[in-house]
C-alpha atoms as a PDB file:
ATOM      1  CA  UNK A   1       0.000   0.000   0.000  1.00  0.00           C
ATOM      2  CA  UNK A   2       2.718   2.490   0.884  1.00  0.00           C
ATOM      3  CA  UNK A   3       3.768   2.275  -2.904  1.00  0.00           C
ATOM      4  CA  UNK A   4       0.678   3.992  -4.127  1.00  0.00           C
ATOM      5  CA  UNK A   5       0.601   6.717  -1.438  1.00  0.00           C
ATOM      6  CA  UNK A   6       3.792   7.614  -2.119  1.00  0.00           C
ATOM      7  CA  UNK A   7       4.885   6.237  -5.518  1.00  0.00           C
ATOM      8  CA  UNK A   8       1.522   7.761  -7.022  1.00  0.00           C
ATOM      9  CA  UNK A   9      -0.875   9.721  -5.027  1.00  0.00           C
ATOM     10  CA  UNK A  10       1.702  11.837  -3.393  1.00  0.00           C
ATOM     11  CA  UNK A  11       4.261  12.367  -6.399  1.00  0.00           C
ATOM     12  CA  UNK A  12       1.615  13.193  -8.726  1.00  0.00           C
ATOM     13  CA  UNK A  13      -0.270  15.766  -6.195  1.00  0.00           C
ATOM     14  CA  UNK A  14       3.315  17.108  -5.630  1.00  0.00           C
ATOM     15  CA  UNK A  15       4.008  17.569  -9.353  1.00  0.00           C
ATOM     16  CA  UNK A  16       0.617  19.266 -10.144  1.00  0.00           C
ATOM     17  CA  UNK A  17       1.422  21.791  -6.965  1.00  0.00           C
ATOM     18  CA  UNK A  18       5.100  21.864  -8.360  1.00  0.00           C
ATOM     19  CA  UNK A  19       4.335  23.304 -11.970  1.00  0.00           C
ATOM     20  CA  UNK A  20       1.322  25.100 -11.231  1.00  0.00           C
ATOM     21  CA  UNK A  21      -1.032  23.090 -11.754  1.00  0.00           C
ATOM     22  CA  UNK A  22      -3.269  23.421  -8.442  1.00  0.00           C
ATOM     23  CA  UNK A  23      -2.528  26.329  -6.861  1.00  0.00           C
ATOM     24  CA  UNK A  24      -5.367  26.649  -4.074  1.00  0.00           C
ATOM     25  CA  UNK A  25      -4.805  26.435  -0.921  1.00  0.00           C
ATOM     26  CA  UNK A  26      -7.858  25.178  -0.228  1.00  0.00           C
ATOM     27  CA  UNK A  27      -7.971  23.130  -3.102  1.00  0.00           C
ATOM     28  CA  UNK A  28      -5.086  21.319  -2.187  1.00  0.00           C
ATOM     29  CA  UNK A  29      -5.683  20.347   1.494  1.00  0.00           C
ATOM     30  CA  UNK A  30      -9.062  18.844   0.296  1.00  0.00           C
ATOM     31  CA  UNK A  31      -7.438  16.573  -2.240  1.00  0.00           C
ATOM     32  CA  UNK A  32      -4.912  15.993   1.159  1.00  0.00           C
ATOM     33  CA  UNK A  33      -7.895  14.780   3.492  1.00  0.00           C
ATOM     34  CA  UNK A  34      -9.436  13.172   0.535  1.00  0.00           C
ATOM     35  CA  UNK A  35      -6.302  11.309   0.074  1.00  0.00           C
ATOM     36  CA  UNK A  36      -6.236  10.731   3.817  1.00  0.00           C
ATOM     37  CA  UNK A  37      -9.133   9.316   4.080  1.00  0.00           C
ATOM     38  CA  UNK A  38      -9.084   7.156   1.035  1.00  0.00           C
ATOM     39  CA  UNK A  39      -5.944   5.137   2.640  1.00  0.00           C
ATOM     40  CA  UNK A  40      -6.492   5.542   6.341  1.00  0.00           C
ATOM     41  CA  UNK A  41      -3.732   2.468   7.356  1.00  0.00           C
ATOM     42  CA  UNK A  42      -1.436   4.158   5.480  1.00  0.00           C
ATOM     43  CA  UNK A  43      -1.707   8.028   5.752  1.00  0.00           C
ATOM     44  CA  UNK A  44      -1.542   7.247   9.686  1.00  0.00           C
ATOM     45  CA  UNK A  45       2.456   6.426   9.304  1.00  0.00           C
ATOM     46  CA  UNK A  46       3.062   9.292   6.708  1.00  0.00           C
ATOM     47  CA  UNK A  47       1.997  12.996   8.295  1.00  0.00           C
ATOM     48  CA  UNK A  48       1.790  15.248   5.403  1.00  0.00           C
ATOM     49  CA  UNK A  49       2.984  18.654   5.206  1.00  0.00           C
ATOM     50  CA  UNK A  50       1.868  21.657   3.145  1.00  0.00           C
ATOM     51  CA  UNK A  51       3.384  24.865   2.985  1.00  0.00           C
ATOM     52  CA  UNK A  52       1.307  27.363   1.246  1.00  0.00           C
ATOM     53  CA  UNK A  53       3.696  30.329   0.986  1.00  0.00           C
ATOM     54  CA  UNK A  54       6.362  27.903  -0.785  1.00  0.00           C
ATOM     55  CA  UNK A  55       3.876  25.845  -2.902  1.00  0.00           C
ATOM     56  CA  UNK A  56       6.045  22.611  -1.350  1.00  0.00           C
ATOM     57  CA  UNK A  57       4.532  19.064  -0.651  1.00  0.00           C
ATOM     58  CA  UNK A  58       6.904  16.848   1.799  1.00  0.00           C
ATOM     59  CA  UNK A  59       5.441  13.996   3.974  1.00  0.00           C
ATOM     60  CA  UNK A  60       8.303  11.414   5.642  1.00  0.00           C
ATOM     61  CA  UNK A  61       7.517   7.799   6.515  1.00  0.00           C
ATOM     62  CA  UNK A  62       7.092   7.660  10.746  1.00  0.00           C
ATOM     63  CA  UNK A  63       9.401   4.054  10.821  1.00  0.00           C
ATOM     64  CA  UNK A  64       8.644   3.240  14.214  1.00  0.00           C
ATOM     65  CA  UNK A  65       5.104   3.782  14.532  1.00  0.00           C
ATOM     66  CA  UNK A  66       4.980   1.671  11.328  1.00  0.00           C
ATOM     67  CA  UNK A  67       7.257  -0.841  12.633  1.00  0.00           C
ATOM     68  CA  UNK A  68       5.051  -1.185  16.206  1.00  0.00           C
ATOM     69  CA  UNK A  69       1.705  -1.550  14.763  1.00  0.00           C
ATOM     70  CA  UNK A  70       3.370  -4.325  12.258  1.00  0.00           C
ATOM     71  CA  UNK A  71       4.396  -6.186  15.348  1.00  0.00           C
ATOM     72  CA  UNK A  72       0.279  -6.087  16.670  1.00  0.00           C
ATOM     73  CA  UNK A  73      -0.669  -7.183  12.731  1.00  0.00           C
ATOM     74  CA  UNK A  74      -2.737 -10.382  12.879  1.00  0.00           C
ATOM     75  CA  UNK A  75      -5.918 -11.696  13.407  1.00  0.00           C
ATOM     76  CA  UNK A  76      -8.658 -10.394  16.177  1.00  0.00           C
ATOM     77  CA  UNK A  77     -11.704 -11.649  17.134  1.00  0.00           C
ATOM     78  CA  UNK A  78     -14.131  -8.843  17.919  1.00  0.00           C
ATOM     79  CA  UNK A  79     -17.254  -9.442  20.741  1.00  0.00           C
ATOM     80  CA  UNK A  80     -20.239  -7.418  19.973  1.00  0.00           C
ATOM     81  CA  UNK A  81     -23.949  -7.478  21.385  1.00  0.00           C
ATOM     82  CA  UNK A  82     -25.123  -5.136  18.304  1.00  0.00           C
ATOM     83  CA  UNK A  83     -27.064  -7.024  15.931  1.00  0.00           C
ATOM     84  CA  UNK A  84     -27.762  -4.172  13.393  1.00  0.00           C
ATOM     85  CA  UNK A  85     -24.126  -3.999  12.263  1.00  0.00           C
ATOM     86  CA  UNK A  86     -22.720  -5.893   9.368  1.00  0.00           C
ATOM     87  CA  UNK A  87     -19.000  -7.632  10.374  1.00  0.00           C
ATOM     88  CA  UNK A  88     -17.231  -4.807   8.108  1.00  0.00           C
ATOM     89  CA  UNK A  89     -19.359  -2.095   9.735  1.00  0.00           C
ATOM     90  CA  UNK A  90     -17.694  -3.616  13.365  1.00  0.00           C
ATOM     91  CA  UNK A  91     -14.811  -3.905  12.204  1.00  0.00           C
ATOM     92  CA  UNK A  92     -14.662  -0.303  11.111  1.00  0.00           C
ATOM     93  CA  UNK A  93     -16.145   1.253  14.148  1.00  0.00           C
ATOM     94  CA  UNK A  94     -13.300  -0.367  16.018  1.00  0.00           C
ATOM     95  CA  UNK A  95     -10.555   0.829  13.620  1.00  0.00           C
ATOM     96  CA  UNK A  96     -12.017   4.159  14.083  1.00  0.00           C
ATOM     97  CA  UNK A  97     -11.830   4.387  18.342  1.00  0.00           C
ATOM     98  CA  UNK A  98      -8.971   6.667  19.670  1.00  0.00           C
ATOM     99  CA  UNK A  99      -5.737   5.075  20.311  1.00  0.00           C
ATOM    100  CA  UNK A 100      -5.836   2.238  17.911  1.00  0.00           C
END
């Protein structure tokens, strides 16, 4: 996954920024938390950086936090009394509590 955040996502949002392309602030920190959001498991090891006055895209790759959270990688069994939500919908509720 990595690969296409930073091989293609990120190079090609840089470039467009780069040569002019996208110029908008505003414009350009949507396609960021659009990005963001698109590949949550990966954006959470690569903090992005935009400075506006420079026109300069840099992220960095947070090694250790990656390297921790491939240690806990594996499989979980999750306990739930809620009926109304589908496995997936579980799954991503729990994904999206503070801390994990």
């Amino acid at each position: 996954m990595p690969i296409l955040w930073t091989g293609s996502c990120l190079d090609k949002l840089k470039k467009r920024i780069e040569t002019g392309h996208l110029k908008n602030s505003d414009k350009i920190h949507q396609v960021l938390g659009r990005l963001q959001e698109r590949y949550p498991r990966v954006a959470r090891y690569y903090p992005l950086h935009y400075e506006a006055e420079q026109q300069k895209l840099s992220w960095r790759e947070e090694a250790d936090k990656k390297r921790i959270a491939e240690k806990l990688d594996g499989s979980y069994v999750l306990k739930t009394d809620r009926l109304d939500m589908t496995a997936d919908e579980i799954w991503r509720t729990y994904i999206s509590l503070p801390g994990f």
